[in-house]
N, C-alpha and C. Protein backbone atom coordinates (compact mmCIF):
# COMPACT_ATOMS: atom_id res chain seq x y z
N UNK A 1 78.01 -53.97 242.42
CA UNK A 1 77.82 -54.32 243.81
C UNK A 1 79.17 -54.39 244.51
N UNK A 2 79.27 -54.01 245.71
CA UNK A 2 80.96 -54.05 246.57
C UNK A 2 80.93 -55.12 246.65
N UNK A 3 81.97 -55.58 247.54
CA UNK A 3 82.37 -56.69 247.62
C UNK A 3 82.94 -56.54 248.99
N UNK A 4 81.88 -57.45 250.03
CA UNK A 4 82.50 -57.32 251.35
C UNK A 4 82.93 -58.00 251.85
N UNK A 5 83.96 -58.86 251.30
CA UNK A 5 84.66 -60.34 251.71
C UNK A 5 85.83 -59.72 252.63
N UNK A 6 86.15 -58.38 252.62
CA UNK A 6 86.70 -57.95 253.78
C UNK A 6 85.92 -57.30 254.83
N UNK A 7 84.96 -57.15 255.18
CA UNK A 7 84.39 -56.59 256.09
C UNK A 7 84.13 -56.80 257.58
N UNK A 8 84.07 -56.35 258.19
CA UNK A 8 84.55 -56.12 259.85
C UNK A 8 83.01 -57.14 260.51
N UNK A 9 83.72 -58.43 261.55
CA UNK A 9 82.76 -59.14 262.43
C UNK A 9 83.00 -59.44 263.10
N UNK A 10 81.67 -59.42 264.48
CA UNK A 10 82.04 -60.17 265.47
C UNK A 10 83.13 -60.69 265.90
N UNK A 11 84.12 -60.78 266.50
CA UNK A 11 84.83 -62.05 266.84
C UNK A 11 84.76 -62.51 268.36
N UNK A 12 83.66 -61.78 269.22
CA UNK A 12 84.30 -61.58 270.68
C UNK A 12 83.13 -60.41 271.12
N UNK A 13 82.14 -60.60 272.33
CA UNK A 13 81.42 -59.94 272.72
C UNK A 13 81.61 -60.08 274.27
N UNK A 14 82.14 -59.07 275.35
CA UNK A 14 81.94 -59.41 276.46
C UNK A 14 81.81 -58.26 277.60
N UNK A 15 81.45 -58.48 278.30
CA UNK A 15 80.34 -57.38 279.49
C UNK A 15 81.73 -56.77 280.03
N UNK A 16 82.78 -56.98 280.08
CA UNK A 16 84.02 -55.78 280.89
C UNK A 16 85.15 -55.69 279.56
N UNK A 17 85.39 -54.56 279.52
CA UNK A 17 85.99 -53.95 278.85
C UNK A 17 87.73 -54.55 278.69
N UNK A 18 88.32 -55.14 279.86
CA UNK A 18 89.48 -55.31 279.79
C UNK A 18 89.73 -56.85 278.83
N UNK A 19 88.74 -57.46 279.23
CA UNK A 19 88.46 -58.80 278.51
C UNK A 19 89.08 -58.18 277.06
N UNK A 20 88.40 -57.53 276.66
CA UNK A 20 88.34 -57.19 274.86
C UNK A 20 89.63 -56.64 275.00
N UNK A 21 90.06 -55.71 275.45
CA UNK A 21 91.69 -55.13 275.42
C UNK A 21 92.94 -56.69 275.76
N UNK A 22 92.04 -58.09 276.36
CA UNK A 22 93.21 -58.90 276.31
C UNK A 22 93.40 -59.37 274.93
N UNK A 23 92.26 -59.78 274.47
CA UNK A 23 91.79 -60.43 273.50
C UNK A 23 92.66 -59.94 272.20
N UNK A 24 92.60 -58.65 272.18
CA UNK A 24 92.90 -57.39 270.81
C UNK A 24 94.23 -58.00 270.85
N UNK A 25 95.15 -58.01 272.23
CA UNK A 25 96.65 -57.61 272.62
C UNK A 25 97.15 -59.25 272.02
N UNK A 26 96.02 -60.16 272.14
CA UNK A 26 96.27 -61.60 271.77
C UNK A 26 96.22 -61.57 270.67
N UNK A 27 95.49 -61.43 269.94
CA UNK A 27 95.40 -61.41 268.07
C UNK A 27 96.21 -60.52 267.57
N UNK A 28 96.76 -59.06 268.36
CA UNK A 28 97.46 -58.05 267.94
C UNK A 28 98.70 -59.18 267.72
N UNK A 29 99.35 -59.87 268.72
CA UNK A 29 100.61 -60.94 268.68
C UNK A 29 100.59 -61.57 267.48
N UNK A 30 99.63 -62.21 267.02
CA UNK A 30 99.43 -62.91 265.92
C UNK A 30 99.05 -62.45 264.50
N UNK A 31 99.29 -61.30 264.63
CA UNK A 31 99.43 -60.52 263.37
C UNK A 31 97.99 -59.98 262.50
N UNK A 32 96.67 -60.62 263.57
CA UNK A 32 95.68 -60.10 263.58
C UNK A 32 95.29 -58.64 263.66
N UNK A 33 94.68 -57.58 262.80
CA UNK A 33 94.25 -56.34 263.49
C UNK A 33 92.88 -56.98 264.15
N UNK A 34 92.45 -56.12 265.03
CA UNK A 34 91.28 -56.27 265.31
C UNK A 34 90.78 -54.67 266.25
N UNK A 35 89.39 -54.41 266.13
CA UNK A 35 88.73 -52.86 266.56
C UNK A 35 87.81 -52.86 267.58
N UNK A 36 87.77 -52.22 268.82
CA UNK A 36 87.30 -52.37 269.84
C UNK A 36 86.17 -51.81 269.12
N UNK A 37 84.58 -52.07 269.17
CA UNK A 37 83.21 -51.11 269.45
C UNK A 37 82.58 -51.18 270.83
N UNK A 38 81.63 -50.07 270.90
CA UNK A 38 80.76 -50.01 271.89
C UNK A 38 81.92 -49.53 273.08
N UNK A 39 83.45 -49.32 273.10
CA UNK A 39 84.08 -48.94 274.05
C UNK A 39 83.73 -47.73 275.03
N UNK A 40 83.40 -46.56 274.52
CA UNK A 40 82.87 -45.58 275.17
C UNK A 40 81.79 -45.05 275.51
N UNK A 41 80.69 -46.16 274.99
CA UNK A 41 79.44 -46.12 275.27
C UNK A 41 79.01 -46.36 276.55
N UNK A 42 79.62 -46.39 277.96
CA UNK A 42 79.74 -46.27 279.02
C UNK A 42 79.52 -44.90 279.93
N UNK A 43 80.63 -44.13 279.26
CA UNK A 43 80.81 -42.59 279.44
C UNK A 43 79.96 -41.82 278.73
N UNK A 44 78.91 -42.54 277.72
CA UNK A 44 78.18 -41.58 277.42
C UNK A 44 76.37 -42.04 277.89
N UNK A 45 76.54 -42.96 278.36
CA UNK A 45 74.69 -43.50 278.60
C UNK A 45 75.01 -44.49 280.16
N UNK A 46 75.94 -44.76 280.26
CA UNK A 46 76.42 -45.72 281.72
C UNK A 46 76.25 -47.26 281.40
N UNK A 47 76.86 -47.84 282.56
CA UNK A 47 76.80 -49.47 282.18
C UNK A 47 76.00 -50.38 282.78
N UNK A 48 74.57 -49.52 282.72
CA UNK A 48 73.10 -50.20 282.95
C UNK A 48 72.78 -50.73 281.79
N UNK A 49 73.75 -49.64 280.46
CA UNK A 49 72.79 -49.80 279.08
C UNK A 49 73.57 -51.11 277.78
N UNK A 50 75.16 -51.68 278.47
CA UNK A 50 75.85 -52.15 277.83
C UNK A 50 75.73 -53.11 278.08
N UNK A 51 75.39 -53.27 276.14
CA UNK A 51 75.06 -55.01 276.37
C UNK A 51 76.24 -55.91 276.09
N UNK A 52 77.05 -55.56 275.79
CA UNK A 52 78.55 -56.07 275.87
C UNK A 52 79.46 -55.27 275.14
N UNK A 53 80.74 -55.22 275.43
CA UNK A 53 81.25 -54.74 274.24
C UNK A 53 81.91 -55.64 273.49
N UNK A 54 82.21 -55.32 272.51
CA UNK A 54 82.54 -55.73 270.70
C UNK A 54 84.07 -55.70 270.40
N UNK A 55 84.64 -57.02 270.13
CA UNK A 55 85.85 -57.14 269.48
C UNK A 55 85.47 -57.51 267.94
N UNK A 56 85.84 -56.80 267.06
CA UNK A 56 85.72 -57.11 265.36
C UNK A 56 86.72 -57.02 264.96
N UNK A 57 87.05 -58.34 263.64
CA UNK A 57 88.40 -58.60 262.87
C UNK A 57 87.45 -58.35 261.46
N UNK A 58 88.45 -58.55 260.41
CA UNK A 58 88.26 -58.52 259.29
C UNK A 58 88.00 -60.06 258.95
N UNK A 59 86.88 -60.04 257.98
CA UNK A 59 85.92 -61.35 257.86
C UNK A 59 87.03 -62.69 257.69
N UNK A 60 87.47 -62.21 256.60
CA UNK A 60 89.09 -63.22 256.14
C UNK A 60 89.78 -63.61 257.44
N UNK A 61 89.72 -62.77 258.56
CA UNK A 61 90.68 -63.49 259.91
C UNK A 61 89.71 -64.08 260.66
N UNK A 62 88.41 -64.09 260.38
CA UNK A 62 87.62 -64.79 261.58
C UNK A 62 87.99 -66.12 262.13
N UNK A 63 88.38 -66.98 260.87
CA UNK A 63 88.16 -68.44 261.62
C UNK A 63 89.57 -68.68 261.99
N UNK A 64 90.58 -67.81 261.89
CA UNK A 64 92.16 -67.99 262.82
C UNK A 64 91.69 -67.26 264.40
N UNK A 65 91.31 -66.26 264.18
CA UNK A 65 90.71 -65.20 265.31
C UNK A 65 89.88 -66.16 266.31
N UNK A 66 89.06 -66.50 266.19
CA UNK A 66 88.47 -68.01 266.71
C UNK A 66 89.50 -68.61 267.76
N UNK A 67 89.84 -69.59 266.72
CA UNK A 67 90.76 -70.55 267.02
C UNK A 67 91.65 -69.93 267.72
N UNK A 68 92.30 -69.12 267.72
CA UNK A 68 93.22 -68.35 268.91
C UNK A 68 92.85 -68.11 269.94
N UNK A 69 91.63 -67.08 269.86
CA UNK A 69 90.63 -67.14 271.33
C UNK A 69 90.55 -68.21 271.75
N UNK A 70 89.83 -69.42 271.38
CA UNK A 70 89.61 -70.55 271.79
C UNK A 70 90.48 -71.32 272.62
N UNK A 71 91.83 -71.20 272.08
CA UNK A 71 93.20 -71.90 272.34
C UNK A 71 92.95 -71.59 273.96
N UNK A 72 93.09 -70.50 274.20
CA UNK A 72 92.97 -69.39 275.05
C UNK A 72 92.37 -70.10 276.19
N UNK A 73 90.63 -69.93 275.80
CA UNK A 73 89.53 -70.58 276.79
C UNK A 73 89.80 -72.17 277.27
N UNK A 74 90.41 -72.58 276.32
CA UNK A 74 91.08 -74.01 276.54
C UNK A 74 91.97 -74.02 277.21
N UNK A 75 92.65 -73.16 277.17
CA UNK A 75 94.12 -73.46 278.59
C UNK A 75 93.91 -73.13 279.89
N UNK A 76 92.98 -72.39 279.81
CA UNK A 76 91.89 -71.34 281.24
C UNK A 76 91.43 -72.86 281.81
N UNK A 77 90.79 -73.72 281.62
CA UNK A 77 90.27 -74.61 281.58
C UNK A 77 90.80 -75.87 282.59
């Protein structure tokens, strides 16, 4: 059986695209990778059909990935 204790989740779902490009550029700082989905699914069906788009880290960075975002929503605040 694999072993998917590295495998790619959630970290971040949101309806405009630049949101997720801040987000990436924030965890990118912190030594986080993280992978835009659903990015071009705009240009190919329009953005009647997007139900958000998708920031994903690797499972192992989720709960720093979090907490960074969070930091984030907390200073917005």
């Amino acid at each position: 059986m694999e072993n998917n204790s590295d495998s790619l989740v959630t970290v971040l779902t949101a309806s405009l695209i630049h949101e997720i490009h801040i987000a990436k550029t924030l965890l990118a700082s912190k030594g986080i990778n993280s992978y835009v989905f659903d990015e071009n699914i705009m240009t190919t069906i329009g953005t009647a059909y997007v139900d958000g788009y998708k920031l994903e880290v690797s499972s192992k960075d989720l709960e720093k990935a979090k907490q960074i975002l969070a930091e984030i929503e907390t200073d917005d605040n």
